[in-house]
Protein backbone atom coordinates (compact mmCIF):
# COMPACT_ATOMS: atom_id res chain seq x y z
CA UNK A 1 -18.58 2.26 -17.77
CA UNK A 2 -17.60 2.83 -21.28
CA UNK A 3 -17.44 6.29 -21.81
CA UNK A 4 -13.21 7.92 -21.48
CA UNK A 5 -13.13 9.31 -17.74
CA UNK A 6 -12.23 12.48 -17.38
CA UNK A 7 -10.73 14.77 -14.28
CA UNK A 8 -10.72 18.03 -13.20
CA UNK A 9 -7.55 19.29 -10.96
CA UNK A 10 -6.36 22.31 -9.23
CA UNK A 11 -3.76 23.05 -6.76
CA UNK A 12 -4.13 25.45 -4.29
CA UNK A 13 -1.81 28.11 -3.41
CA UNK A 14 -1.43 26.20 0.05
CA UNK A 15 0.32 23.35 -2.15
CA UNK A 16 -2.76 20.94 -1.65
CA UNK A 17 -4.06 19.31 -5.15
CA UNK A 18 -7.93 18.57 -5.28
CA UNK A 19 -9.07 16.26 -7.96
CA UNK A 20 -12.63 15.41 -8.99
CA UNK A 21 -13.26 12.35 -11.92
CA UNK A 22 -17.18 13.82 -12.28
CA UNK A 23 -19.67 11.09 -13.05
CA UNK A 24 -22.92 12.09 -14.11
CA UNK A 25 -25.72 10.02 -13.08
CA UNK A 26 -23.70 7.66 -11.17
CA UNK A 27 -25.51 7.30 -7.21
CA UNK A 28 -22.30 6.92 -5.20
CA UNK A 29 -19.84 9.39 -4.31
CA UNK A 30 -16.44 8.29 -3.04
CA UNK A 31 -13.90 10.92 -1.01
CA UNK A 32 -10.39 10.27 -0.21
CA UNK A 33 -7.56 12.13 1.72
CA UNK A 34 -4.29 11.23 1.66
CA UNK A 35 -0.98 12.29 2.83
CA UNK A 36 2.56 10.85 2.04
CA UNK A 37 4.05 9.34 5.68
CA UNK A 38 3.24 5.55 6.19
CA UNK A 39 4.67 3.49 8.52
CA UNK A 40 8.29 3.41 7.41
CA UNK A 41 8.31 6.94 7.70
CA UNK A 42 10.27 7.13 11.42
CA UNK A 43 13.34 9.19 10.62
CA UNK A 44 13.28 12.86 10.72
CA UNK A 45 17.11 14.67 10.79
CA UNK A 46 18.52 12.51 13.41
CA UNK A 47 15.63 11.62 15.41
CA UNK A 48 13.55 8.64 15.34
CA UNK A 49 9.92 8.21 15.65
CA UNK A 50 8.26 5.18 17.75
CA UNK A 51 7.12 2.28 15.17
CA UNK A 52 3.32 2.79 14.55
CA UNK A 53 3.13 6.18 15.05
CA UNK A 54 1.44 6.65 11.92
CA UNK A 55 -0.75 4.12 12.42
CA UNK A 56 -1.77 5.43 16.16
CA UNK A 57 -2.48 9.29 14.40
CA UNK A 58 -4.57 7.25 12.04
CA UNK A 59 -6.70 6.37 14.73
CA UNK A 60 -6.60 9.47 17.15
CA UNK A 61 -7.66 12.12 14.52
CA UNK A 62 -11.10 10.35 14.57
CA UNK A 63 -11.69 11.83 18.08
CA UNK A 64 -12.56 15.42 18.03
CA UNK A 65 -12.93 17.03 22.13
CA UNK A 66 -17.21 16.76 22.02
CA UNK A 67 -18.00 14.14 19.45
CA UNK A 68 -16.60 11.71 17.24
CA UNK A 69 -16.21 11.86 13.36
CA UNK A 70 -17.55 8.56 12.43
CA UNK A 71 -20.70 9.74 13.85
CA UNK A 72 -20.76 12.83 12.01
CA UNK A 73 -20.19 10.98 8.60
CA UNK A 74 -23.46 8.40 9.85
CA UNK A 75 -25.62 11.57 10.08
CA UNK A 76 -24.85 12.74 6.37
CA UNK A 77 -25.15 8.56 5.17
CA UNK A 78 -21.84 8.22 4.87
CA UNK A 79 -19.58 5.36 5.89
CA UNK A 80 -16.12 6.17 6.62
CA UNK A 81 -12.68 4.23 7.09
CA UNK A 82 -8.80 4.76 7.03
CA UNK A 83 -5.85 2.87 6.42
CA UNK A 84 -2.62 3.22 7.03
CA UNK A 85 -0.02 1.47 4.58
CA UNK A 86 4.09 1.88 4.51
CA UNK A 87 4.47 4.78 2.84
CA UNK A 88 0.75 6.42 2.86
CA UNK A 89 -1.94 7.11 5.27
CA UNK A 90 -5.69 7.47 3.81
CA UNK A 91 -9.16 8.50 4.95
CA UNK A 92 -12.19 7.99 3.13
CA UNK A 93 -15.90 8.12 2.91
CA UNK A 94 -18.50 6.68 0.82
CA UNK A 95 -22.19 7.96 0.22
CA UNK A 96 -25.17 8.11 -1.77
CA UNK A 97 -26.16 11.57 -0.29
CA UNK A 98 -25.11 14.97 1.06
CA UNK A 99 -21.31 14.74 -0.47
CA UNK A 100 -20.31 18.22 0.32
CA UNK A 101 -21.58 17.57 3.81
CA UNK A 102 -19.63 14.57 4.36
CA UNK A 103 -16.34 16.54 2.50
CA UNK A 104 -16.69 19.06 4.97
CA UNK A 105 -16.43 16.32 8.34
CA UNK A 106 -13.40 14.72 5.51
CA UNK A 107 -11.91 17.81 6.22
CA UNK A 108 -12.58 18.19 9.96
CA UNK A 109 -11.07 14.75 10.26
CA UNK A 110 -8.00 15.54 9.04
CA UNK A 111 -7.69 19.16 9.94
CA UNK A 112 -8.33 19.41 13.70
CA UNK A 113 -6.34 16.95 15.56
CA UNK A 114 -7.30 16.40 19.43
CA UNK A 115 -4.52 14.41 20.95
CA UNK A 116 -5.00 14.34 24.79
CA UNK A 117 -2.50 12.62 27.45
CA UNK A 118 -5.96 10.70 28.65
CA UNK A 119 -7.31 9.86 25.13
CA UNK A 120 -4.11 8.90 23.76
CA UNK A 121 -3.80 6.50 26.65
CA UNK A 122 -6.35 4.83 26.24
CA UNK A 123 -5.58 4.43 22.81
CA UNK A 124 -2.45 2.08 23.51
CA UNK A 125 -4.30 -0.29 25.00
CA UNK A 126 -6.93 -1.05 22.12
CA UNK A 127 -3.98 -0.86 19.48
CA UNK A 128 -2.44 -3.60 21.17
CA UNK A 129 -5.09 -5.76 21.53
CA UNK A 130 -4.62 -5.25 17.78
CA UNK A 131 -1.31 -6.39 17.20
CA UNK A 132 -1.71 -9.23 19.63
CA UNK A 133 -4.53 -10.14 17.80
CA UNK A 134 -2.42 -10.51 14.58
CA UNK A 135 0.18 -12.58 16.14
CA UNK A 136 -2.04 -15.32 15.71
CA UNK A 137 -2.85 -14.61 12.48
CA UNK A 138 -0.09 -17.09 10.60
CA UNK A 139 -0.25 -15.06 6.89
CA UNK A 140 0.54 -11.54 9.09
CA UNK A 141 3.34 -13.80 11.04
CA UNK A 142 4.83 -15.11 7.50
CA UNK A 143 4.91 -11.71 6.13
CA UNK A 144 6.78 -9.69 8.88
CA UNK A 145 8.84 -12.43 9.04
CA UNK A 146 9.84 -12.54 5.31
CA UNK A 147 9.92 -8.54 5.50
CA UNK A 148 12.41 -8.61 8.12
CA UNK A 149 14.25 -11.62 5.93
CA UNK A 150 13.99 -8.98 2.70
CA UNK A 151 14.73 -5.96 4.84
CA UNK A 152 16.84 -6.76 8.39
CA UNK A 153 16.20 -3.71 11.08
CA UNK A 154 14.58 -1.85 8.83
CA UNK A 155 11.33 0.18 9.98
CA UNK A 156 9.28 -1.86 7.21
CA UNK A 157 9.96 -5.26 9.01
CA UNK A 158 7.63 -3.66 11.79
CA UNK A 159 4.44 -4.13 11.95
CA UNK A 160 2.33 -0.90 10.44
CA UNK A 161 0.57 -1.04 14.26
CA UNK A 162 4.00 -0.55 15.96
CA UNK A 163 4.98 -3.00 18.87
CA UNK A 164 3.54 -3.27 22.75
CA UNK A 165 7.06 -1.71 23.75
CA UNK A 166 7.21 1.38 20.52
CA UNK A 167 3.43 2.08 21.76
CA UNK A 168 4.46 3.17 25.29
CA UNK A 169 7.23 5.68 23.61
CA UNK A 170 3.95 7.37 21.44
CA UNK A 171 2.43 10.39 23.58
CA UNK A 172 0.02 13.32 22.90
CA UNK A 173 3.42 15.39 22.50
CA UNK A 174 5.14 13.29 19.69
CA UNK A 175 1.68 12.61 17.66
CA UNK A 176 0.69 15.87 17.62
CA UNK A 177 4.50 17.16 16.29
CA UNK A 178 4.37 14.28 13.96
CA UNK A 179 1.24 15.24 12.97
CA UNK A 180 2.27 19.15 11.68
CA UNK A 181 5.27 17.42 10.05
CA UNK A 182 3.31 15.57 7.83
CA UNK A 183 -0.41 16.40 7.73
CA UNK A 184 0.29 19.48 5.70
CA UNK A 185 -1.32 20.45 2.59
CA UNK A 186 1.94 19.81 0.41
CA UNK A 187 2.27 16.67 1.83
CA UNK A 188 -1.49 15.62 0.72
CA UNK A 189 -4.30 15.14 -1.79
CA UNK A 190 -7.35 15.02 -2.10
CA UNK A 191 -9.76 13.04 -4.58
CA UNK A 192 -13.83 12.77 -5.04
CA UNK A 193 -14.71 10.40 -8.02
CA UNK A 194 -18.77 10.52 -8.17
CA UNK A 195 -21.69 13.11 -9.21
CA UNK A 196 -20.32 16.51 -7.48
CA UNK A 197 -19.57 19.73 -9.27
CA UNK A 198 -15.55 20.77 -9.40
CA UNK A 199 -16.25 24.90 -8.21
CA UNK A 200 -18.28 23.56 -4.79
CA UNK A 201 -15.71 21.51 -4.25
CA UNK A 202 -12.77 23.51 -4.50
CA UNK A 203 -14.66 26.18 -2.64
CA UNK A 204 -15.42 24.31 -0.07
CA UNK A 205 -11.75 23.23 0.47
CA UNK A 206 -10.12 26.39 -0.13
CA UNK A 207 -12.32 28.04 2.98
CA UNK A 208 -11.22 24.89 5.17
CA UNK A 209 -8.44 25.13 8.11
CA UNK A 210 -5.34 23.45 6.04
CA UNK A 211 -2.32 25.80 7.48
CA UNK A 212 1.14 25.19 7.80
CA UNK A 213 2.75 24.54 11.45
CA UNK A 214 6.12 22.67 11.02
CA UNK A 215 8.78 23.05 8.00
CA UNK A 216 8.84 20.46 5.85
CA UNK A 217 11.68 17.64 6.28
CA UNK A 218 13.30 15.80 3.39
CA UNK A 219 12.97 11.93 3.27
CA UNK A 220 16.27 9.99 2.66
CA UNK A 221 16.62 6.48 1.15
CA UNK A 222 17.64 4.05 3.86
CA UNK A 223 20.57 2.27 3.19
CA UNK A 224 19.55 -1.44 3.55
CA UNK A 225 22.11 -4.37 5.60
CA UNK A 226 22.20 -7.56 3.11
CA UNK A 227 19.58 -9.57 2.65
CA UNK A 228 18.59 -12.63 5.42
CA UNK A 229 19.82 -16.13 4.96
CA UNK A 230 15.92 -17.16 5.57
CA UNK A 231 14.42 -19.49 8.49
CA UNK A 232 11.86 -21.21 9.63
CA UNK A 233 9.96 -21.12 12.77
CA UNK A 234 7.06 -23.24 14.69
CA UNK A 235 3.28 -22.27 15.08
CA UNK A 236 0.02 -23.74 16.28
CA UNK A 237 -1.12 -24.36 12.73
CA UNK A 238 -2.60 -27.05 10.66
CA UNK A 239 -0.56 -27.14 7.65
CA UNK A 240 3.25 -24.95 6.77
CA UNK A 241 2.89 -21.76 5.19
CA UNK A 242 6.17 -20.86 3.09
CA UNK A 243 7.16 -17.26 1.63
CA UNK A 244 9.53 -16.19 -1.30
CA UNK A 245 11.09 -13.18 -1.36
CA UNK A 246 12.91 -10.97 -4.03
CA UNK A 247 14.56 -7.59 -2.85
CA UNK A 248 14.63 -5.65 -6.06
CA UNK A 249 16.93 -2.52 -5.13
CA UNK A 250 16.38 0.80 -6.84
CA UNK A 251 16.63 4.24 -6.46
CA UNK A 252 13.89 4.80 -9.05
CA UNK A 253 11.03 6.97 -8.22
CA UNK A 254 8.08 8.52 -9.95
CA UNK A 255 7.12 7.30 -13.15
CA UNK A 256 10.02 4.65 -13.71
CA UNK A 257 9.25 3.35 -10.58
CA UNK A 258 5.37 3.09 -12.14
CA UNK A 259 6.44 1.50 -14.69
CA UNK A 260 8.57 -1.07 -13.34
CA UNK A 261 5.72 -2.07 -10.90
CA UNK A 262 3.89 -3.57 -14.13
CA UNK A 263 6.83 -5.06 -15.57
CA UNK A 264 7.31 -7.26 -12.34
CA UNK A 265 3.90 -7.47 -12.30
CA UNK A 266 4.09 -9.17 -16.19
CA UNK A 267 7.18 -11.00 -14.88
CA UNK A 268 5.56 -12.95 -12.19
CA UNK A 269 2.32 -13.68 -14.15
CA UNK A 270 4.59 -15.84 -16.86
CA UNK A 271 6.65 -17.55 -14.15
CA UNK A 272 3.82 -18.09 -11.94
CA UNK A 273 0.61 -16.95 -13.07
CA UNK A 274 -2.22 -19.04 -12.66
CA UNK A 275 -1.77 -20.13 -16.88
CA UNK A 276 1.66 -20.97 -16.43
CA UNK A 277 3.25 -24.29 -16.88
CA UNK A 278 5.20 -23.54 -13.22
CA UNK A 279 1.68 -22.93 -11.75
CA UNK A 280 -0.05 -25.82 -13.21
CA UNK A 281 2.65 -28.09 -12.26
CA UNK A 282 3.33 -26.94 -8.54
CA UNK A 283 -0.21 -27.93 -8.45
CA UNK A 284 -0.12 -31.10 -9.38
CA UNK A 285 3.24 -31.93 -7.55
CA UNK A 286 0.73 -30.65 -4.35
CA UNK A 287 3.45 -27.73 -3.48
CA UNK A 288 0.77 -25.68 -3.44
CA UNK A 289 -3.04 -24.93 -2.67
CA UNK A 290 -5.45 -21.86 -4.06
CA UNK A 291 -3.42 -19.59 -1.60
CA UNK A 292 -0.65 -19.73 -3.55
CA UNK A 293 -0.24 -16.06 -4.24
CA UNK A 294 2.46 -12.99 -5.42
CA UNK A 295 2.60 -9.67 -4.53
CA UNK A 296 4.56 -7.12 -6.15
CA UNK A 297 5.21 -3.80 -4.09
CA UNK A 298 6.84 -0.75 -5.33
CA UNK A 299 7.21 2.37 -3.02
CA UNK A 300 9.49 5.12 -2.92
CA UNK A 301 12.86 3.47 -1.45
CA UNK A 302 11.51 -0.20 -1.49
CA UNK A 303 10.67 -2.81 -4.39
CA UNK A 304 10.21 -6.34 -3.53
CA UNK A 305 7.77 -9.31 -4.55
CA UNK A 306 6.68 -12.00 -1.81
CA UNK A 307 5.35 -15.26 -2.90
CA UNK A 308 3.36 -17.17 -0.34
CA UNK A 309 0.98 -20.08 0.22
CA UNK A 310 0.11 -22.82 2.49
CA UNK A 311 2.29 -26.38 1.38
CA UNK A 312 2.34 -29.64 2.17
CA UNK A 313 5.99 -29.39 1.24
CA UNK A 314 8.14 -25.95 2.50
CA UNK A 315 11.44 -26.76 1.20
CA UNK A 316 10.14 -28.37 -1.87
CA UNK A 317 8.05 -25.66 -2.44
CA UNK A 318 11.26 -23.49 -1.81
CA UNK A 319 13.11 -25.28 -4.19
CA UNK A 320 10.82 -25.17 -6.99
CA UNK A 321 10.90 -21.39 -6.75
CA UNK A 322 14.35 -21.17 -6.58
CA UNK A 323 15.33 -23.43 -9.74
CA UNK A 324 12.36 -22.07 -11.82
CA UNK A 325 11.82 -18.51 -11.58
CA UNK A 326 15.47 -17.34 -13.80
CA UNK A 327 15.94 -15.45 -16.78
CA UNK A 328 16.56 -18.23 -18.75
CA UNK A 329 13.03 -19.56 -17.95
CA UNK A 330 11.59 -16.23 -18.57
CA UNK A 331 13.36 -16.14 -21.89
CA UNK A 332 12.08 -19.39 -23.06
CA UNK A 333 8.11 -19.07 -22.28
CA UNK A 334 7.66 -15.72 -22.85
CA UNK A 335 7.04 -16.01 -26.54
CA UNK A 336 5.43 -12.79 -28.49
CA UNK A 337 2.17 -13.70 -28.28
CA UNK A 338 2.18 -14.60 -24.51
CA UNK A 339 3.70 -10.88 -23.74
CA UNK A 340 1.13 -9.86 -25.97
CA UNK A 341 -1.75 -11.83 -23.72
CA UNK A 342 -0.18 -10.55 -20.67
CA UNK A 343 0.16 -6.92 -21.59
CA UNK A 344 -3.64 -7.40 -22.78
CA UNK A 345 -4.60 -8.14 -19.27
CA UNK A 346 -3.21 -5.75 -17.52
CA UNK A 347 -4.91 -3.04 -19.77
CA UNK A 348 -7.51 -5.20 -18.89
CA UNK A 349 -7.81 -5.21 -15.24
CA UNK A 350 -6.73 -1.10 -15.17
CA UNK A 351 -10.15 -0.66 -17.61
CA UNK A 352 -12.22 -2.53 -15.04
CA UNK A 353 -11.16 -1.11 -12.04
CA UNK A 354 -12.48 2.63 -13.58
CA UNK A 355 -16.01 0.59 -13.04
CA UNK A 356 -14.70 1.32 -9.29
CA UNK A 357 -15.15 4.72 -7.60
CA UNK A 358 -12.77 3.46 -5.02
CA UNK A 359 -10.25 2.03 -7.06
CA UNK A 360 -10.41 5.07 -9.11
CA UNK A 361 -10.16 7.21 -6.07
CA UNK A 362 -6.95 5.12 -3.99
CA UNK A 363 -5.00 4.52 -7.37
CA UNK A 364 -5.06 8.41 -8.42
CA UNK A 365 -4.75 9.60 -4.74
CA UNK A 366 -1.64 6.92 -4.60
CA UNK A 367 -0.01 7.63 -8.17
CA UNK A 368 -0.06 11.73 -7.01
CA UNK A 369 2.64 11.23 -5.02
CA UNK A 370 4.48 9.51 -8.07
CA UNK A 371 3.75 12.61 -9.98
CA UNK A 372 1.51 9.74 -12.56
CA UNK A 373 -1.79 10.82 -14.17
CA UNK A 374 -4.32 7.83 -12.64
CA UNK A 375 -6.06 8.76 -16.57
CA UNK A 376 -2.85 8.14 -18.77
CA UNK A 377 -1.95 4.47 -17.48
CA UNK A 378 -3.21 2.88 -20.30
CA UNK A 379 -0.49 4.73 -22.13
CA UNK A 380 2.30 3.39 -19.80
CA UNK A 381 0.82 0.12 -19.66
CA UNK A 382 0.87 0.07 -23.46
CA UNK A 383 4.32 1.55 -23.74
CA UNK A 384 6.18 -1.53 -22.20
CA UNK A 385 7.97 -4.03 -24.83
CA UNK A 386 8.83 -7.07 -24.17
CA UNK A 387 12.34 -6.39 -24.07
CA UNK A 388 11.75 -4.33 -21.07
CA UNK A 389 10.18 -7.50 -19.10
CA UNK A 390 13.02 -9.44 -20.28
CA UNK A 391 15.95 -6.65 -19.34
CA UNK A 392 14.30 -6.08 -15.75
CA UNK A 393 14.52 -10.19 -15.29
CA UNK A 394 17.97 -10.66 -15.46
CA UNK A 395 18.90 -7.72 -12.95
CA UNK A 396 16.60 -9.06 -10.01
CA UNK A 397 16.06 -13.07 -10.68
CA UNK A 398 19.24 -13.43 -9.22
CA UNK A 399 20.21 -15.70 -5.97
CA UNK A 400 21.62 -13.21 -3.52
CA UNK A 401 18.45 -11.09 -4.09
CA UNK A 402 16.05 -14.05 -3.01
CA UNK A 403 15.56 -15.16 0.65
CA UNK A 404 13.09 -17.29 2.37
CA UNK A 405 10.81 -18.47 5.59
CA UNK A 406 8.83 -21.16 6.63
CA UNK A 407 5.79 -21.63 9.31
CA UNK A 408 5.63 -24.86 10.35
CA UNK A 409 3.40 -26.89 12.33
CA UNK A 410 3.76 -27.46 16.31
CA UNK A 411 5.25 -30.74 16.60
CA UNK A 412 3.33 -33.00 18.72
C-alpha cells in the first residue's frame, strides 16, 4: 500500500467516535469495537469487582436470548472474535461481503447484553476450564508470576480470566451493572478500515441502541507496594524458563505516554535486539534460545518491560541482564548512526503494518483512548532524538526497578 491513508471521523452527540480509513478497491473489510475497562479495571468508589469480570462480559455478550451472534456474523461471511486485554476489551469482525450487515450484528453484540442466572452459570464452568488450561502453559505461568514480582496484589498480577474462586463472586447482577458502567458510548470507539462509505456508516450507528444507563466513574492510579525480591519455582518442564522485569513508574498518560512506549521500545532493541552485541553474545554463551524475547507495555497507570526465554542457565541468564542492560552501556553503543538505524525501523514496521486492516484497525481503536491520531505516528516516531532514549535510560535502568523469576525443571 503506498498511497498516504486517510480517515474520516465523527463523534456523535452520544460521546461515541466512529472512524472509517476508506480503501478503495481493497476486498476485505475489518470492524472493531472497543471500550476502555480491561482487566485491571476492578475498583469503582470503594467497591471492588471480582478478577475477570471483564473477561467473563467478554464472553456473555455473545449470547443474545434466541440465537447467538457468532452465527449471525457466519450468515453475512463474516468471522468474528474478541479479546480482552488489561486495560481494553475489543470485538471484531472480518469480511469480504455485506459490511454494513455484519456492523449492524457489531452493534447488536455490544448493545444488547443478555446475562441470565442460568447462562451465566454455565459460563463459569467453561472459563475455568480456561484458566486451568493455562496453568500448564509454562510462558502464561512465567508471566503472572513476574507480573505479580513487578506489581505485588495488584489486579494486573491476575490472570485477565479471573481465578476458580473470583469466578464464583461474578453473577448476572454484577455483569450486567458492570456492564452499564463501562459499555457506554463515551467509554468506546468504533473503527472500520476497508471499502465502505463514511455517511452509511455513521447512519447506521447513529440509529443503533447506544444509551446511557449508569454515570460514569473516574479511574484512579493505584498506588503500587515495592517491587518483589524475585523467585523461582518448580514445573513439569523440559528446560528453565527465566523472566526480567523493569517497573517503569509514571503518571504519564496520553501522548507522552505514546511516546515513551517507542523510546523503551528503541532502548531495548540496542541492549538486546537481535543486532546487538548483548544478543549475539548471550547466544553464544547458550543463555539463551530463539525465545528469547522483550516486551514493552505502556497503559494508563502501568509501564513495564518483561524479558523472557527458555535457558539452559537461569541465574546466568539473570546475571547477564542485570550487569548489561545500564545507562552506561546504552551510552556507549548507541552511536548516531545506530539511533539513526533504530529510529529507521520503527518508521519501518508502523509503514508496514498500514498493509494491515487489522493492525490499522486495533492500533487506532487503542491510541483513541490516548487521545493519538493512529495517521500522525510517523510524526512522533520521527520526533524522538536520541537524547530522549538516552534521558529515559538512566531514570528506569536502575536496580531497585528490576526484579526477577525462574521456572525450573521438576527434579527427578
Amino acid at each position: 500500500m503506498t498511497e498516504k491513508l486517510e480517515k474520516q471521523t465523527k463523534k456523535l452527540a452520544n460521546g461515541l467516535q466512529i472512524s472509517v480509513v476508506p480503501l478503495a478497491g481493497f476486498n476485505q473489510v475489518y470492524g472493531l469495537a472497543m471500550t476502555n475497562f480491561g482487566s485491571v479495571d476492578t475498583k469503582v468508589g470503594n467497591k471492588t469487582l471480582p478478577a475477570g469480570i471483564a473477561h467473563f462480559i467478554e464472553h456473555k455478550l455473545f449470547a443474545k436470548p434466541d440465537y447467538d451472534i457468532s452465527e449471525k456474523f457466519a450468515k453475512f461471511g463474516a468471522n468474528s472474535n474478541a479479546y480482552t486485554s488489561y486495560t481494553k476489551t475489543g470485538y471484531l469482525f472480518q469480511t469480504l461481503e455485506n459490511p454494513y450487515e455484519n456492523l449492524k450484528v457489531l452493534l447488536d453484540l455490544i448493545q444488547h447484553p443478555y446475562f441470565t442466572e442460568k447462562n451465566v452459570a454455565s459460563e463459569r464452568g467453561i472459563i475455568d476450564q480456561e484458566i486451568q488450561m493455562y496453568l500448564d502453559m509454562p510462558e502464561w505461568v512465567l508471566e503472572q508470576r513476574i507480573l505479580g514480582q513487578l506489581y505485588p496484589n495488584d489486579p494486573i498480577a491476575e490472570d485477565i480470566a479471573g481465578s476458580s474462586s473470583s469466578l464464583q463472586q461474578i453473577n448476572h447482577e454484577n455483569l450486567l451493572e458492570t456492564y452499564r458502567q463501562n459499555y457506554r458510548p463515551d467509554n468506546m470507539n468504533i473503527v472500520l478500515v476497508g471499502d465502505v462509505d463514511f455517511e452509511k456508516v455513521e447512519n447506521i450507528v447513529e440509529n443503533s441502541d447506544f444509551h446511557t444507563i449508569e454515570q460514569p466513574y473516574a479511574k484512579e492510579f493505584n498506588q503500587f507496594e515495592p517491587i518483589g525480591v524475585g523467585g523461582q519455582e518448580q514445573m513439569d518442564i523440559s528446560q528453565a524458563r527465566a523472566a526480567y522485569g523493569i517497573r517503569i513508574d509514571t503518571k504519564m498518560s496520553g501522548y507522552d505516554l505514546v511516546k515513551k512506549q517507542f523510546e523503551l521500545n528503541m532502548v531495548m532493541e540496542t541492549l538486546i535486539g537481535e543486532s546487538s552485541k548483548n544478543y549475539q553474545e548471550m547466544s553464544q554463551l547458550n543463555l539463551i534460545d530463539d525465545s528469547f524475547s522483550y516486551n514493552v507495555v505502556a497503559e494508563n497507570n502501568y509501564c513495564f518491560i518483561i524479558i523472557s526465554g527458555s535457558t539452559n542457565n537461569p541465574e546466568k541468564f539473570q546475571e547477564y541482564l542485570h550487569d548489561h542492560l545500564s545507562y552506561q552501556e546504552l551510552k556507549s553503543v548507541l552511536t548516531d548512526e545506530k539511533f539513526e538505524c533504530i529510529k529507521r525501523d520503527a518508521i519501518g514496521s508502523y509503514l508496514f503494518a498500514q498493509n494491515s486492516p487489522e493492525a490499522i484497525a486495533n492500533q487506532m481503536a487503542e491510541l483513541y483512548f490516548y487521545d493519538v491520531d493512529y495517521l500522525e505516528l510517523i510524526h512522533m516516531i520521527d520526533s524522538i532524538k536520541k537524547d530522549d532514549v538516552l534521558k529515559i535510560s538512566d531514570k528506569f535502568l536502575r536496580d531497585d526497578n528490576c526484579t526477577y523469576y525462574n521456572l525450573l525443571p521438576n527434579r527427578k
